[in-house]
Structure formats: C-alpha cells, structure tokens
C-alpha atoms as a PDB file:
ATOM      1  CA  UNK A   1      -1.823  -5.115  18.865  1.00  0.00           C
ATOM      2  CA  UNK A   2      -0.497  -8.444  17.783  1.00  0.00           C
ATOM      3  CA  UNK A   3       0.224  -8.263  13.629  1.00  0.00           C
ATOM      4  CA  UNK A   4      -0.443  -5.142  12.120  1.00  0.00           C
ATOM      5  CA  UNK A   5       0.377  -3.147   9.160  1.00  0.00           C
ATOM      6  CA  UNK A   6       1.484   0.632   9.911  1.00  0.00           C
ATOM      7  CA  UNK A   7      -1.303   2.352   6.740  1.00  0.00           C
ATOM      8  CA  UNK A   8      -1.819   6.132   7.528  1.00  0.00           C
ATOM      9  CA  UNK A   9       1.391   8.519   9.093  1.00  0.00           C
ATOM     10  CA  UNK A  10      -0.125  11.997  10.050  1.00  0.00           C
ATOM     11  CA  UNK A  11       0.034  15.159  12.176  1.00  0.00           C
ATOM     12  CA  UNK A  12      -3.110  16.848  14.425  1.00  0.00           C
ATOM     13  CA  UNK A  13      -4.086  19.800  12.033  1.00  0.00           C
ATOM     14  CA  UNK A  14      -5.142  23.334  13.578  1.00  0.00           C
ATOM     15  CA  UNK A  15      -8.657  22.644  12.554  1.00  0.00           C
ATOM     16  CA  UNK A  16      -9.298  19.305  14.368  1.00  0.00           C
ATOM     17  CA  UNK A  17      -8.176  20.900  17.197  1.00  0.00           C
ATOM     18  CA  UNK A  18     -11.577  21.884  19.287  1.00  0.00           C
ATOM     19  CA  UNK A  19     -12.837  24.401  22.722  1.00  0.00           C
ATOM     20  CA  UNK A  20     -10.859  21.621  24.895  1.00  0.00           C
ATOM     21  CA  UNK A  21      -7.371  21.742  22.811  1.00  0.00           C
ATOM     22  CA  UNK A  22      -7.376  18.783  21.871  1.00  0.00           C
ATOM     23  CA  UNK A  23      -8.529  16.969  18.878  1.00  0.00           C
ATOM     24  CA  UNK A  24     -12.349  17.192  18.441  1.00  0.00           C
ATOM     25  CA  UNK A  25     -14.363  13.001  17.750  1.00  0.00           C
ATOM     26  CA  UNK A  26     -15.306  13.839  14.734  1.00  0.00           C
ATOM     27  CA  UNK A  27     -11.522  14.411  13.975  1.00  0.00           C
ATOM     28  CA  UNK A  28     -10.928  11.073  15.270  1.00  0.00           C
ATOM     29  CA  UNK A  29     -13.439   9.419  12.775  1.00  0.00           C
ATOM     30  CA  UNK A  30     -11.771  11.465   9.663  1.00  0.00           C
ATOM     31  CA  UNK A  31      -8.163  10.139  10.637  1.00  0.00           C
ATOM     32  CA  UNK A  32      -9.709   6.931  10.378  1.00  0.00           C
ATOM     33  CA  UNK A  33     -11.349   7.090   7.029  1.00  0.00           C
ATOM     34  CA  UNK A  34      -7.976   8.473   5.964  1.00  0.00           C
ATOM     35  CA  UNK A  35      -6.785   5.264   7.258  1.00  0.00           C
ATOM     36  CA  UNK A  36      -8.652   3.137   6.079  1.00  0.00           C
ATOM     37  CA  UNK A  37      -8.663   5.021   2.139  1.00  0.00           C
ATOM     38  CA  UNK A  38      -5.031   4.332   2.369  1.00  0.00           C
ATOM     39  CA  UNK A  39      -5.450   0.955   3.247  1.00  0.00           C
ATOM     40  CA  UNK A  40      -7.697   0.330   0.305  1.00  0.00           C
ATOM     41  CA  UNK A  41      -5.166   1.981  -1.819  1.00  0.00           C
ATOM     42  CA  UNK A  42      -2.722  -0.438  -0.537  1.00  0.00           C
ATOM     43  CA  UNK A  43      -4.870  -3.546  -1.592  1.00  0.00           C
ATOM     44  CA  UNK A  44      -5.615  -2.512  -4.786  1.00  0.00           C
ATOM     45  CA  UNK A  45      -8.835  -0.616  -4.608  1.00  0.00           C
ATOM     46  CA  UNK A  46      -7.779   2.848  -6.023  1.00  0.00           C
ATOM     47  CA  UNK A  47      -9.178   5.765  -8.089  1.00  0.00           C
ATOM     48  CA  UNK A  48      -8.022   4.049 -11.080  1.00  0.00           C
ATOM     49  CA  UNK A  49      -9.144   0.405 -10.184  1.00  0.00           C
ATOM     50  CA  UNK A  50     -12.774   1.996  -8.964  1.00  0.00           C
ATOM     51  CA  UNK A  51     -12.816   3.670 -12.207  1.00  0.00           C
ATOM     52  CA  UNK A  52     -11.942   0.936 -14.329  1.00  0.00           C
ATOM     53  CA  UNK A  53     -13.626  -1.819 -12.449  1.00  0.00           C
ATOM     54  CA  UNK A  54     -16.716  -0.103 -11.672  1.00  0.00           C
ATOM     55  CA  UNK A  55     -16.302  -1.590  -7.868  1.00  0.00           C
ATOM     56  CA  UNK A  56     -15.698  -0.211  -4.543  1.00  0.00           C
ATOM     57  CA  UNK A  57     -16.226  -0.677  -0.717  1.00  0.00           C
ATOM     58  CA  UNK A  58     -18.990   0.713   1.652  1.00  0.00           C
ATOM     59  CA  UNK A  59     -18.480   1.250   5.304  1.00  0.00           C
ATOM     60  CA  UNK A  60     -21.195  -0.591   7.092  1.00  0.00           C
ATOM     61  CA  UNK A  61     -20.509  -0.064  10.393  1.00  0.00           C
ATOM     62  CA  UNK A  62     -17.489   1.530  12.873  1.00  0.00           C
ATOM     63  CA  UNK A  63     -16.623   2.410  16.369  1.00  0.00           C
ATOM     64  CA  UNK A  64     -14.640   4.449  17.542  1.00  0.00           C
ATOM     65  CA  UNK A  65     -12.978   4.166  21.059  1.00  0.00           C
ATOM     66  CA  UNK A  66     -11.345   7.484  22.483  1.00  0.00           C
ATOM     67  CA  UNK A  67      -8.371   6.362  25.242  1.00  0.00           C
ATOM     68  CA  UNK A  68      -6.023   9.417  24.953  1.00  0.00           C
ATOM     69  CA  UNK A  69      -6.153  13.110  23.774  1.00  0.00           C
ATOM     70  CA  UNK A  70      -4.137  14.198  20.759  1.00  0.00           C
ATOM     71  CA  UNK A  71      -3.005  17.919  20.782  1.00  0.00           C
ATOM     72  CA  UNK A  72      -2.093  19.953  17.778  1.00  0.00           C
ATOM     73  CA  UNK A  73       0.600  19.163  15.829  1.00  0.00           C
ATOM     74  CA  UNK A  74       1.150  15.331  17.577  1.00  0.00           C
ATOM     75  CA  UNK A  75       2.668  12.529  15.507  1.00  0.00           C
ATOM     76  CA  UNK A  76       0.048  10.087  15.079  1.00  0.00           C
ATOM     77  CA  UNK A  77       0.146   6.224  13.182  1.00  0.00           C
ATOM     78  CA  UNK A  78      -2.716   4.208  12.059  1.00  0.00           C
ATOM     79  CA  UNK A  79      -2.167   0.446  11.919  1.00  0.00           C
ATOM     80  CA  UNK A  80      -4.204  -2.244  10.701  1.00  0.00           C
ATOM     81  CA  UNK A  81      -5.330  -5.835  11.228  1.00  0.00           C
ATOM     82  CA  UNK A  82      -7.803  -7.913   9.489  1.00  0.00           C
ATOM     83  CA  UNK A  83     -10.296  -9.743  12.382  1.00  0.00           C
ATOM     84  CA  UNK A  84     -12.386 -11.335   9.464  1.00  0.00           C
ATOM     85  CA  UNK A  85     -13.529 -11.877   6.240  1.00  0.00           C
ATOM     86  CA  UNK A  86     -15.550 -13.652   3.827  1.00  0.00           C
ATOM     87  CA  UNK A  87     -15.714 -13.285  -0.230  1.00  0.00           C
ATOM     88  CA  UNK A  88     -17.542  -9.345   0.243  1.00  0.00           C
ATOM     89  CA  UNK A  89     -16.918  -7.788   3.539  1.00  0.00           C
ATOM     90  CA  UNK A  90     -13.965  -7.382   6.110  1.00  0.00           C
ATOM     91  CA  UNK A  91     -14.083  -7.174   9.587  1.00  0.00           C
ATOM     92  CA  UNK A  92     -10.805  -4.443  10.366  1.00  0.00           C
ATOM     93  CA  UNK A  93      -9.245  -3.147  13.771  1.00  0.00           C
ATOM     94  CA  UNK A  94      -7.374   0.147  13.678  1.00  0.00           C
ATOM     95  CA  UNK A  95      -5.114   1.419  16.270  1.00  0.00           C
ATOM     96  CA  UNK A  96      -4.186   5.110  16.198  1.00  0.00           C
ATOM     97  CA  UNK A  97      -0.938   5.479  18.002  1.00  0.00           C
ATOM     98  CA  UNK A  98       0.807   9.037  19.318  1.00  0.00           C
ATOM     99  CA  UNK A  99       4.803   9.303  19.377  1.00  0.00           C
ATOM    100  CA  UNK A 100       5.040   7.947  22.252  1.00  0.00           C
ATOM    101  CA  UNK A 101       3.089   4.602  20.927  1.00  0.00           C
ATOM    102  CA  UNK A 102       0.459   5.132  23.174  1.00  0.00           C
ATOM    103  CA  UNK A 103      -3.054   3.913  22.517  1.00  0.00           C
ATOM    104  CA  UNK A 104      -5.006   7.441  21.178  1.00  0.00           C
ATOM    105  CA  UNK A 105      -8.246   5.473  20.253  1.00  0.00           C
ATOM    106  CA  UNK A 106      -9.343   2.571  18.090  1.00  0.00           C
ATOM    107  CA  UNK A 107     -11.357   1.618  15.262  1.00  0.00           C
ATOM    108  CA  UNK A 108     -13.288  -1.282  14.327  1.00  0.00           C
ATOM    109  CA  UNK A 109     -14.642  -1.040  11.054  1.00  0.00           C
ATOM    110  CA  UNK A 110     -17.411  -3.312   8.662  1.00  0.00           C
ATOM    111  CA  UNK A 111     -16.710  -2.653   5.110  1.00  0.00           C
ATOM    112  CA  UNK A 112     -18.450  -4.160   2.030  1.00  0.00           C
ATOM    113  CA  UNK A 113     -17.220  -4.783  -1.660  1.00  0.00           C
ATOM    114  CA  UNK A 114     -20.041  -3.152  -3.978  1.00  0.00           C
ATOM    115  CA  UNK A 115     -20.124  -3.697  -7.710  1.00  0.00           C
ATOM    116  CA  UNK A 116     -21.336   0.100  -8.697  1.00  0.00           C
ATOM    117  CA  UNK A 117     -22.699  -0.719 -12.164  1.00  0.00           C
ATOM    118  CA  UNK A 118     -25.394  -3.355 -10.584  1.00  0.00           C
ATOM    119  CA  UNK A 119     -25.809  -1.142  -6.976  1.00  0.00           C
ATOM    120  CA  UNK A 120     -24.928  -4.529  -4.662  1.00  0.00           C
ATOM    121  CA  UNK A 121     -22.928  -6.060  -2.743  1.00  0.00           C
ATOM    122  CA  UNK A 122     -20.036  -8.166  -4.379  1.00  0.00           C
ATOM    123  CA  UNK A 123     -16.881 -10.455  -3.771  1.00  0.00           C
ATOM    124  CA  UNK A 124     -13.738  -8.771  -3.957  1.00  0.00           C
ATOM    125  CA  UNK A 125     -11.985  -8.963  -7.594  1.00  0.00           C
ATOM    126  CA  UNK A 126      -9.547 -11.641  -7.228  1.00  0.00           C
ATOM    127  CA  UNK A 127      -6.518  -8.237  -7.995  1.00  0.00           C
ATOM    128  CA  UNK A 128      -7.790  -7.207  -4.669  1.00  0.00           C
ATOM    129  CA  UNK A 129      -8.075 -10.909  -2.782  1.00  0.00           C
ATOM    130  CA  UNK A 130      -4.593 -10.848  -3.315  1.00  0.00           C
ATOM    131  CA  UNK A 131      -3.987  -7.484  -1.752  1.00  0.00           C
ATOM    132  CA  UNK A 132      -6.347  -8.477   0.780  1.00  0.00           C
ATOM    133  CA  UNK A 133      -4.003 -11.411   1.838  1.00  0.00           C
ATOM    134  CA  UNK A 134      -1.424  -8.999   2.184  1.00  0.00           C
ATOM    135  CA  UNK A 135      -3.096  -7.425   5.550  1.00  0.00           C
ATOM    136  CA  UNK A 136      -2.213  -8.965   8.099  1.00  0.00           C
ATOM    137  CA  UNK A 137      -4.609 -11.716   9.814  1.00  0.00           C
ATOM    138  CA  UNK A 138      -5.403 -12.066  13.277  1.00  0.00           C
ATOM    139  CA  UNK A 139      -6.524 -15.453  14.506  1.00  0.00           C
ATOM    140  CA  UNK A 140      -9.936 -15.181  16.984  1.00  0.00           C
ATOM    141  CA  UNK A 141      -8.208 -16.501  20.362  1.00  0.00           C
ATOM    142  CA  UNK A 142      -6.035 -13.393  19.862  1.00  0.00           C
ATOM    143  CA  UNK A 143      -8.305 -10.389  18.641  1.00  0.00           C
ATOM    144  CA  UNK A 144      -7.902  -7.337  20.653  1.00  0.00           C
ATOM    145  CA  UNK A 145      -9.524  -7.594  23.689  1.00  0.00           C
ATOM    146  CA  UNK A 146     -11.810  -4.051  22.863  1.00  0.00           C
ATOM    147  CA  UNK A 147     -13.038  -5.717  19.942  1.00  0.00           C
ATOM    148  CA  UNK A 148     -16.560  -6.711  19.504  1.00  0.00           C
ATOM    149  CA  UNK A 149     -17.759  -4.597  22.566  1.00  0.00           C
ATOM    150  CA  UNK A 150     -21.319  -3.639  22.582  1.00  0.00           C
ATOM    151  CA  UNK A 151     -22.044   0.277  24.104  1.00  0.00           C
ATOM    152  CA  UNK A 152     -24.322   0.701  26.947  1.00  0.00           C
ATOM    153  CA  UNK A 153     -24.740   1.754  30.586  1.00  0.00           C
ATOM    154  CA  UNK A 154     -23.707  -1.611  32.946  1.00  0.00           C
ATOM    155  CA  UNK A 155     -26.133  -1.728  35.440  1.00  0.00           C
ATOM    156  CA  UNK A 156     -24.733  -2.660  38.891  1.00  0.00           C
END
C-alpha cells in the first residue's frame, strides 16, 4: 500500500474464531467496520459531532478480499487510504495487516455523508472536509492493483 494511515490496532477474539480455527468472514467484515468507525472518529465524525450535527455516514457498498487466515489471538492493523471523493461520498481502501505485515484481506468501502434530520444524502461539514484532508490520498495511476475488481467466474 502506497500512503496510508495505520486507524484500527486489534487482536483475533475467541469468538471470531470459527470450525476451521481461524477467523470466521463475517469476523473479517466486523474488524473492518471497527476500522472504518475509528477512522470516522479520526475525521471528526463522532458520537458527539453526530449528535450535535444531526449528520453521519452510510456504507453503500464494500468488499472484502480474504488473502491470509488470522488465528486467535494474532496482532492485526487496519490502514487506510482515500481512492476518491467528491463533496458526499468517499471511495476508501483498507488493508488488514498480521504481525508479520502480511496482507490478511482488504477492504474497499463506498460511504455516504447523510444529513439525519432531512433523511439524504449531504456534503461533508466543512469540520469534517478538513479531517477528511487529513487521510491520506492516493493518486489513480497508483491505486492498489485489487481495487475496483468486479467478482465472477472467468470463463476460459
């Protein structure tokens, strides 16, 4: 991963763990909402800020690649990089990394600002633009390579 911002430190918990030993998908998917709650603490968007602010974001879309199996009680880091944005939405890639900083899976995420009071979509607050520019950026000619993929059976 070219820039990105280390957002979410954590351990495999006994209950992740599944009838393989190792850490069940789902578990994979709630590491990554951890993630990426912690990143929108980071920018601004917190408890407090959703409260007073009546605004928040919606996931629209994520994927979730699996490329190595995490056991109970491994290290894992989430980073972060920004792929895109516009005044509403942001395009993210996460990396989960074990201890030995070895690709576990990845994340790419759509998420949407939504004013609550009105029930839409909305630009980000300008307190949170500024968090937002925070993230680290990464320019299209180098976005990781797994972005963007499409799932489906290639037909030979």
């Amino acid at each position: 991963m070219s820039d990105s911002q280390l957002i979410w430190e954590g351990r495999v918990n006994a209950e992740w763990v599944d009838y393989n030993n190792h850490m069940n998908d789902a578990a994979y998917a709630i590491v990554f909402s951890m993630a990426l709650d912690s990143m929108l603490d980071k920018i601004g968007l917190d408890e407090a800020f959703r409260e007073q602010n009546h605004y928040t974001a919606y996931t629209l879309e994520t994927h979730v690649l699996y490329r190595k199996e995490a056991v109970l009680d491994e290290k894992l880091d989430v980073f972060v990089q920004i792929l895109d944005k516009d005044e509403k939405r942001l395009h993210l890639w996460m990396e989960m990394k074990n201890e030995s900083s070895e690709l576990a899976a990845a994340s790419e995420q759509m998420i949407m600002g939504m004013d609550q009071a009105a029930g839409r979509p909305a630009p980000f607050p300008p307190a949170l633009v500024k968090g937002i520019e925070a993230l680290p950026h990464t320019e299209a000619e180098f976005r990781p390579s797994m972005a963007g993929r499409a799932i489906g059976i290639k037909k030979k």
